[in-house]
Structure formats: C-alpha cells, structure tokens
Protein backbone atom coordinates (compact mmCIF):
# COMPACT_ATOMS: atom_id res chain seq x y z
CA UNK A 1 80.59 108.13 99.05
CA UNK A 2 81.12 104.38 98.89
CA UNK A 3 84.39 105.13 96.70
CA UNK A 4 85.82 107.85 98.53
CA UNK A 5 85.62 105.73 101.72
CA UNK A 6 87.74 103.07 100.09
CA UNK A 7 89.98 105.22 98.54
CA UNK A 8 90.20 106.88 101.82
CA UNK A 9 91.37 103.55 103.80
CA UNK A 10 93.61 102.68 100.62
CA UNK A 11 95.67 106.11 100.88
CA UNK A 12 95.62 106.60 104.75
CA UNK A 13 95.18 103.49 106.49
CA UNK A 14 96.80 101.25 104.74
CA UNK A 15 100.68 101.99 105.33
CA UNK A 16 99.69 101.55 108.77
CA UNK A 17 98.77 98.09 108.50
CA UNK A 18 101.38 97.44 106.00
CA UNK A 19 104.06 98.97 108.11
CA UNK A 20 102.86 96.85 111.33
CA UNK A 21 102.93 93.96 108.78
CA UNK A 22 106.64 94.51 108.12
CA UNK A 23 107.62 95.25 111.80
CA UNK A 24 105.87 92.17 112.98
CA UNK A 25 108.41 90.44 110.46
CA UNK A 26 111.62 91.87 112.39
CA UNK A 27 109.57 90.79 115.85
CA UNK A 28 108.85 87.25 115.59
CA UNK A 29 105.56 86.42 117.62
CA UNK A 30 107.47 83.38 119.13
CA UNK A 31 109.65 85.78 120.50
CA UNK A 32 106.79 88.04 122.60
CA UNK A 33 106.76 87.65 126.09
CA UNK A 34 104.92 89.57 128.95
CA UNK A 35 107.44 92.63 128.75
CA UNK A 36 106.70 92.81 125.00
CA UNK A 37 102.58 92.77 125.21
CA UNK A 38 103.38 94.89 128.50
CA UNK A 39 105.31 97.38 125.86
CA UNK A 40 102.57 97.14 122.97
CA UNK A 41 99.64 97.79 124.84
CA UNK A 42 101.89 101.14 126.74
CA UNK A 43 102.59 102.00 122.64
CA UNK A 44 99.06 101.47 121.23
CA UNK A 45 97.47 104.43 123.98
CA UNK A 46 100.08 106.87 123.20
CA UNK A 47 99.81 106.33 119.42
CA UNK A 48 96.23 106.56 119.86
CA UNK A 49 96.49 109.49 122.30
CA UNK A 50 99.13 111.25 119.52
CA UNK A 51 96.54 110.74 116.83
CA UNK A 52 94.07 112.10 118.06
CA UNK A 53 96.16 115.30 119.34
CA UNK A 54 97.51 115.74 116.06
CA UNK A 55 94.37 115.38 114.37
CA UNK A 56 92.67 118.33 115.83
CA UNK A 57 95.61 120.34 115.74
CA UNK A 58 95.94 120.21 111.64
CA UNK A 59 94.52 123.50 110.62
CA UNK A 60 96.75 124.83 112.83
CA UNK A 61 99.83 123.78 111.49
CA UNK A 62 98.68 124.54 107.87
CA UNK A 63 98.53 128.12 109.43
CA UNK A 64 102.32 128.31 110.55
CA UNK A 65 105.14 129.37 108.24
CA UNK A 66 102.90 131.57 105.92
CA UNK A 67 100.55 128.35 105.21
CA UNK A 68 102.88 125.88 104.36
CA UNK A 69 103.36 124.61 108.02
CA UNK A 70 101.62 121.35 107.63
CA UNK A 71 103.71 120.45 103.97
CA UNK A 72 106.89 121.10 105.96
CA UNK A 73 105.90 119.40 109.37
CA UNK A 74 104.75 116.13 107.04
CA UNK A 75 108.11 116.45 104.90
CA UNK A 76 110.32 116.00 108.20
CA UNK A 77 108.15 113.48 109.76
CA UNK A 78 108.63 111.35 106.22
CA UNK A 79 112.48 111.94 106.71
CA UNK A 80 112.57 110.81 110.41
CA UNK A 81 110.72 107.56 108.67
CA UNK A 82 113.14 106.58 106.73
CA UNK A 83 116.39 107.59 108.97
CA UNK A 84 114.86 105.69 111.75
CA UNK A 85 113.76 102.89 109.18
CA UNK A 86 117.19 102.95 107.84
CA UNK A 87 118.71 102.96 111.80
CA UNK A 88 116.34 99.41 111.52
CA UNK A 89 117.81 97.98 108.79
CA UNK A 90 121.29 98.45 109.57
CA UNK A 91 120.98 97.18 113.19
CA UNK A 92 118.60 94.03 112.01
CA UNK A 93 121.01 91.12 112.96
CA UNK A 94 122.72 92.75 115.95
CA UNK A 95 121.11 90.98 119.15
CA UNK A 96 120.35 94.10 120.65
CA UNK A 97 116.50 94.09 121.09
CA UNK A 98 115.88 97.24 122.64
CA UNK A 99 117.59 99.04 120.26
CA UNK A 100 115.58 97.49 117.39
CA UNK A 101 112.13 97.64 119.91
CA UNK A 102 112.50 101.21 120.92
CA UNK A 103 113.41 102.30 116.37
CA UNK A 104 110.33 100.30 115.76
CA UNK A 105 108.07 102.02 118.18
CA UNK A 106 109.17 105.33 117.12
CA UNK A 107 108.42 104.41 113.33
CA UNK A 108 105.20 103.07 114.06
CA UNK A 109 104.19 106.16 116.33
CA UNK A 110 105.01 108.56 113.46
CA UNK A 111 103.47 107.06 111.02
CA UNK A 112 100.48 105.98 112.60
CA UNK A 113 100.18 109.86 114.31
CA UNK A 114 99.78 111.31 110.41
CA UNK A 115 98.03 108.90 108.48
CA UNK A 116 95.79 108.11 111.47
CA UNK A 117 95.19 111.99 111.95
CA UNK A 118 94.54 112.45 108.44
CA UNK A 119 92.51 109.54 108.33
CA UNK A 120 89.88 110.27 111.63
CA UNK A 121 89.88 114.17 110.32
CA UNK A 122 88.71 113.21 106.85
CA UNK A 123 86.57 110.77 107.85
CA UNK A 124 84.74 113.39 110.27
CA UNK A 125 84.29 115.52 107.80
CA UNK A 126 82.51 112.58 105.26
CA UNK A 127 80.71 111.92 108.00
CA UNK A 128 79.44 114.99 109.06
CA UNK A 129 78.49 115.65 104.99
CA UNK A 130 77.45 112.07 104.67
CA UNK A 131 73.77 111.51 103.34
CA UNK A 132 74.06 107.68 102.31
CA UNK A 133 75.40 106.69 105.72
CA UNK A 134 74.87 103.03 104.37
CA UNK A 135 77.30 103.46 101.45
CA UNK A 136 79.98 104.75 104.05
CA UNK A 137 79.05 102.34 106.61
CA UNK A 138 79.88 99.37 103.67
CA UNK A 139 82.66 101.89 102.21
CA UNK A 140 84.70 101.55 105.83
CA UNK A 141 83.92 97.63 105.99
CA UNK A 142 85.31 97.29 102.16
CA UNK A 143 87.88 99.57 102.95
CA UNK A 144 89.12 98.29 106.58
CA UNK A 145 89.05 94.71 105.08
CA UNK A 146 90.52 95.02 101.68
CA UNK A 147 93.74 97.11 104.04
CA UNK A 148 93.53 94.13 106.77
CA UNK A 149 93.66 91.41 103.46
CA UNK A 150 96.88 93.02 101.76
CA UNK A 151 98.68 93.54 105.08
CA UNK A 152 97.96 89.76 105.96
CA UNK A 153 98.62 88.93 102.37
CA UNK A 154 102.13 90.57 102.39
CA UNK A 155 102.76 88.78 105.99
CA UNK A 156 102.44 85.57 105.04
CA UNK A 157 104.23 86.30 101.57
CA UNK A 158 107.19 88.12 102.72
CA UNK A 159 107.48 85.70 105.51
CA UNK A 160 108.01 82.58 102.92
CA UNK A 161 110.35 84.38 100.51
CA UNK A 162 112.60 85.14 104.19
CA UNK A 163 112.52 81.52 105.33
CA UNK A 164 112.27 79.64 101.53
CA UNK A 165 114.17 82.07 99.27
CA UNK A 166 115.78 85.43 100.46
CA UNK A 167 116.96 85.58 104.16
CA UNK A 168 116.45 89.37 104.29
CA UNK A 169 113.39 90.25 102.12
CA UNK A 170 111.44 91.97 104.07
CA UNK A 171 114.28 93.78 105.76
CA UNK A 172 114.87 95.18 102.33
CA UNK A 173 110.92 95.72 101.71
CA UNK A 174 110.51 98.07 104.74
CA UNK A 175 114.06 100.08 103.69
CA UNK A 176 111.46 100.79 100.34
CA UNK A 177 108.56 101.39 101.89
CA UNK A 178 110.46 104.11 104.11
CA UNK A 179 112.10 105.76 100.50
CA UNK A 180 108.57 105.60 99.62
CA UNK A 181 107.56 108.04 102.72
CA UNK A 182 110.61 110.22 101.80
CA UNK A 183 109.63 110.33 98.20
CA UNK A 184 106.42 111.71 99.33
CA UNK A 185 108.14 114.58 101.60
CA UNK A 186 110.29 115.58 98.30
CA UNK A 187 106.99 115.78 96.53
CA UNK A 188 105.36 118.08 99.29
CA UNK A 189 108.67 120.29 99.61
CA UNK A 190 108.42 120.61 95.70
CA UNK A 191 104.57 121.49 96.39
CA UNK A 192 106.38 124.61 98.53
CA UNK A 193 108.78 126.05 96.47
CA UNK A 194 111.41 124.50 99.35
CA UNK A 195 112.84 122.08 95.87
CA UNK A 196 112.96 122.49 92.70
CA UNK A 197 110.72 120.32 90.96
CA UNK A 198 113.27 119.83 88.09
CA UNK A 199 113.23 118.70 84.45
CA UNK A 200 110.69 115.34 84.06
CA UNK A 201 112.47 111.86 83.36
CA UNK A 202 109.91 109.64 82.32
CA UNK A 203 105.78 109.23 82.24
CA UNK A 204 104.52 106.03 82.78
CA UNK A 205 100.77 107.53 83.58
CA UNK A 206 99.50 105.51 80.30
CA UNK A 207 101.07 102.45 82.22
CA UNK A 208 99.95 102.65 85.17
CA UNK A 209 98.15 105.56 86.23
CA UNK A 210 98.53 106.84 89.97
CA UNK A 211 94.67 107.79 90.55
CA UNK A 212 94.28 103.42 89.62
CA UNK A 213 94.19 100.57 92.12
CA UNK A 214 97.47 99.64 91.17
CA UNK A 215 98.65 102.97 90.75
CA UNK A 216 97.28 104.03 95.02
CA UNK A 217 98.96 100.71 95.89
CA UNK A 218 102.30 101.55 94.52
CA UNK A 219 102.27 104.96 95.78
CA UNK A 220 101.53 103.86 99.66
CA UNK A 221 104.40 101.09 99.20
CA UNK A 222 106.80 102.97 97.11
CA UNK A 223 105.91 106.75 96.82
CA UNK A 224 105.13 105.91 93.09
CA UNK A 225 105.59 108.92 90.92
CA UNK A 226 104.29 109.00 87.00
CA UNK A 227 106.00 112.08 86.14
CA UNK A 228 110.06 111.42 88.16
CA UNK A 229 111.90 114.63 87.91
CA UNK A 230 115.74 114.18 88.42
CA UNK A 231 115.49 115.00 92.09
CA UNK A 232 113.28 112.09 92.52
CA UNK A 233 115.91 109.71 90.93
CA UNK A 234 118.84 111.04 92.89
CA UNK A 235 117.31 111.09 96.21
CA UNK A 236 116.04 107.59 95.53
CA UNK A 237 119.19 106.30 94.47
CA UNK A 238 121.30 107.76 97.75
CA UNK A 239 118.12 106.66 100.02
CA UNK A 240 118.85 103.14 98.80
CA UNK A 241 122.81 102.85 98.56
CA UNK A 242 124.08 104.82 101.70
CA UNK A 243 121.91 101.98 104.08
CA UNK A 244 122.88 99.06 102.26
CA UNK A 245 126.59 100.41 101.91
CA UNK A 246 127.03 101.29 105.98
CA UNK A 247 125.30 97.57 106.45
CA UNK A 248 128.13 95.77 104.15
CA UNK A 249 131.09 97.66 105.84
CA UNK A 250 129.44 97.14 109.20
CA UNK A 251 128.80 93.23 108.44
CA UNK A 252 132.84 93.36 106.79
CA UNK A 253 133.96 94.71 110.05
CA UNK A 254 132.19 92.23 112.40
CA UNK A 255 134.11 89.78 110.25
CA UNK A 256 137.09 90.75 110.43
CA UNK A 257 136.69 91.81 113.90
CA UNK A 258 135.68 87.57 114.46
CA UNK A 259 138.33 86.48 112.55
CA UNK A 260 141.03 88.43 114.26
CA UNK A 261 139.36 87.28 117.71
C-alpha cells in the first residue's frame, strides 16, 4: 500500500507541481500584484471545482465511443497541452501579459482537471480497500513531499541556468514537458487502434526501465517510451521544430520590422 501510494503521487500528482513549477518561471513572483492573487485564487476553485466534476464523471466517459471514450477524451486534452504550451512559448517575450496569463491558466486547468481526477478517483478507491491505513497515511506524506521536493528542486534549478547560463531554459523545458503530454496521447490512440503502433526503433528498457524511479520520472517530464515506434520519433521531431521555427521567423520579423522603423 505504502508503494502504490508513492507511485500514485509520482505518476499523477507530480506534473502538476512540476507544471506550476515551470509556469511560476514565465510569472515572476516580483511581478504579482492584487489582480494576479485576485486571478489565482478565481483559478484554483474552478480547477478544483473541474476536478472534482471530472473525477466522478470517468466511468462515464470510458463508456462513450464503444469504450474507448476516456483514451480519446485524454488524447485531445494532451494535444490542447501542448498547442496551448506551444501558443506559450512562442508568445514568451511579447509584453502582452494577458495573453500569456489567460494560455497559462488554461494549461494548468487541463492538466490539473485529469491528473487531479485520476489522482482523487484512485486514491478513493485505495482508500476504500485500504487495511494498513498507516502505510497510506505515510505513503501520501512520502509521496506529497518527495512531488513538492522535485518541483522546488527544478524551481530553483531552472531558475539559475535562466539567469547564470541559458536565458530561455525553462521556456524550452515546459515546450518538452508539453511533447511529453502529447507523446502520451499517441500512446493511448495507439492503445485504440486510432494509430498504428508501427515498427519499434530502439529498447532502452535494460537502461532504464519505465516501471523504475528514473524511468516514472522521465515519463511524467518527457513521455519516456522504452520501446519508440517511428510514429513516436516523427511526431516528436515536428512537436519540437514547428514551435521553435514560428518563434525564429517571428523574432526575424520583429527585427526587421525595428530596424526598418
């Protein structure tokens, strides 16, 4: 029970915390004011109010479209993830901060909805079937503060390589984390029969194996897959170079658009 807790946090509660650990990175706390606590305290009740709906409402989806309902509502709420994660990235510098506000609300809503739906649904259910309540009870405080520790941990690490080494680190970090989330819709849509799961690239399982600590934390950050097939590589590869591509040509433009001015 103890172990399922943790790996419960590790695979459901902690991309939120690392997610709000990268968006707190393209909202400086310096910057906050009263309309911006005003704003995250309207956003924390309906995230909390959309988890919980969502949460009692997953059966039901698994129901619709001959059962796989829930595999193809998850697979378009990963690709909203990374388009709006990708709408972040490319409008980062632009001074327009209810733009980037109103992107980072909506990516923090969905993913918080599903992971915190799945989490508070499985949880109920350990509970409910629990008979060692004090190995859950320490199993959600090892859990909730090994998640809390990496998000802090990535924070404070991102935030030096930004202001020491790489200006736009982190902006580049959450653009991965988001291919990560789409990597896990493509998986789920393979799960289907909606893709093709294609011919297998590589296995690195004897490397680092995805059921391992490691392997759980690369799969929440990076939708790390031992067994690639090619649709795994392409769709990571044009997830990765369309954003950065529209961002040079945008930043080009600005130039020349300065220079001509």
């Amino acid at each position: 029970m103890l172990i399922n807790t943790v790996l419960l946090f590790l695979q459901n509660a902690l991309p939120i915390f690392i997610v709000s650990s990268l968006l707190l990175l393209q909202f400086p706390l310096n910057k906050l004011n009263m309309y911006s606590v005003k704003w995250f305290m309207l956003t924390l009740i309906i995230i909390t109010i959309s988890t919980l709906l969502l949460s009692q409402n997953l059966s039901y989806l698994s129901q619709q479209f001959d059962g796989k309902g829930l595999e193809l509502f998850l697979a378009l709420v990963s690709v909203l993830i990374y388009l709006f994660v990708a709408g972040l990235f490319m409008f980062n510098e632009q001074n327009n901060s209810r733009i980037k506000a109103n992107l980072g609300f909506i990516i923090l809503l969905l993913i918080t909805s599903v992971k915190g739906a799945y989490f508070i649904a499985y949880l109920s259910n350990y509970w409910s079937q629990a008979q060692h309540f004090e190995a859950m009870f320490l199993g959600i405080i090892l859990g909730g503060g090994i998640c809390v520790s990496i998000a802090i941990l990535f924070y404070f690490l991102l935030s030096f390589i930004n202001n020491n080494l790489a200006k736009n680190c982190s902006n580049y970090f959450i653009l991965l984390f988001a291919i990560g989330q789409l990597m896990h819709g493509v998986v789920l849509l393979q799960q289907v029969d909606i893709l093709s799961s294609g011919q297998q690239l590589w296995d690195s399982g004897h490397l680092i194996a995805e059921n391992s600590e490691v392997g759980q934390l690369l799969t929440v950050l990076f939708g790390y897959e031992t067994t690639p097939s090619t649709i795994h590589l392409i769709t990571f590869l044009i997830a990765f170079v369309i954003p950065i591509t529209l961002r040079k040509i945008k930043q080009l433009l600005l130039s020349a658009n300065g220079a001509q001015s």
